[in-house]
Protein backbone atom coordinates (compact mmCIF):
# COMPACT_ATOMS: atom_id res chain seq x y z
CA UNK A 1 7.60 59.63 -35.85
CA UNK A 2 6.40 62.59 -38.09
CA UNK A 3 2.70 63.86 -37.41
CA UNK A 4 1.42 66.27 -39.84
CA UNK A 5 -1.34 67.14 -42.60
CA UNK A 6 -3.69 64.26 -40.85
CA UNK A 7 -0.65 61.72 -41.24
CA UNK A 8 1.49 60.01 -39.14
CA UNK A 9 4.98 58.42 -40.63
CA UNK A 10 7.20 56.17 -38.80
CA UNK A 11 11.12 56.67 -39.69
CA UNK A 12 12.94 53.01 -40.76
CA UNK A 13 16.26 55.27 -38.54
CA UNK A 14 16.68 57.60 -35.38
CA UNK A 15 18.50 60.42 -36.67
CA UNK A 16 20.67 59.77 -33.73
CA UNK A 17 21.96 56.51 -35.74
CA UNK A 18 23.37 57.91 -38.99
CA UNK A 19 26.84 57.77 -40.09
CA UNK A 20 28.41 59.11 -42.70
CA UNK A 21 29.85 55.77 -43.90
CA UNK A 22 26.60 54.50 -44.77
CA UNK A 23 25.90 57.55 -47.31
CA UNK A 24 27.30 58.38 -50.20
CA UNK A 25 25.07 61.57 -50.59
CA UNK A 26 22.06 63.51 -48.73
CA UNK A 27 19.31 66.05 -49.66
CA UNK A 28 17.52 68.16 -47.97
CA UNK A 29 14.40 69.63 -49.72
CA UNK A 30 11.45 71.29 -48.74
CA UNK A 31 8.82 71.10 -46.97
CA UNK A 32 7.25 71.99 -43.48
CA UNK A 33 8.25 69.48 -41.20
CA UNK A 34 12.13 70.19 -41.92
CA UNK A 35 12.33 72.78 -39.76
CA UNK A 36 12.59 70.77 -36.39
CA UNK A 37 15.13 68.88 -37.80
CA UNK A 38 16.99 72.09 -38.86
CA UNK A 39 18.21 72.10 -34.83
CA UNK A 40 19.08 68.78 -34.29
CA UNK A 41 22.43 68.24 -33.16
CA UNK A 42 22.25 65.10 -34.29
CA UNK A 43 21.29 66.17 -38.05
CA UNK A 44 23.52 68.93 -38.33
CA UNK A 45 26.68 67.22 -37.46
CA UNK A 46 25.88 64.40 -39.87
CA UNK A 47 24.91 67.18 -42.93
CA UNK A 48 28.75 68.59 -41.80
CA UNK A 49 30.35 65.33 -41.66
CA UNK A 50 28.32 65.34 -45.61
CA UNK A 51 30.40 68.63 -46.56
CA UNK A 52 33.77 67.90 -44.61
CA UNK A 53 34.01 64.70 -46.49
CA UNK A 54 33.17 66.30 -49.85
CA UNK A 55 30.17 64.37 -50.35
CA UNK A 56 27.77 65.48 -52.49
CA UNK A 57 24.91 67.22 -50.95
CA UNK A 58 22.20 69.13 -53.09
CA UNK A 59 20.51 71.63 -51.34
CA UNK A 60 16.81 72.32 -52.62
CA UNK A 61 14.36 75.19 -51.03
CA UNK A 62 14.39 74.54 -47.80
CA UNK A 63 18.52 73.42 -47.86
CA UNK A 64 20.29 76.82 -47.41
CA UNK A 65 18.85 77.12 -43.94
CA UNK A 66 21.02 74.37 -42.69
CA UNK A 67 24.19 75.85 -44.07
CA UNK A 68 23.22 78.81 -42.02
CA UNK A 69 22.69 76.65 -39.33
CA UNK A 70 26.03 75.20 -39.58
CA UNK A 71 27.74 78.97 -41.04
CA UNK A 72 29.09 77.71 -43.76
């Protein structure tokens, strides 16, 4: 559940229940609410199972702070 800007958004997945074989790809892009997500264990080892497996995985504005995250 997201709450922000007067709007609430329920997530269709827990980021807890991604895996890398149902992704071919991920982006990460801008935007304000990306920055709790930016220290989620969770998150962050599926972005570097993304990169280990040579995945493609755009990174847009807000992006490069996860590869920080992650020091790569």
């Amino acid at each position: 559940m997201f709450q922000g800007f007067s709007r609430t958004i329920k997530a269709y997945l827990d980021v807890e229940d991604l895996k890398l074989e149902d992704y071919d790809s991920a982006v990460i892009h801008g935007g304000f609410g990306l920055d709790k997500l930016r220290t989620n264990k969770h998150v962050l080892s599926f972005i570097k199972s993304i990169i280990n497996d040579e995945r493609i995985f755009p990174i847009i504005y807000y992006g490069p702070k996860y590869l920080s995250q992650l020091k790569l």
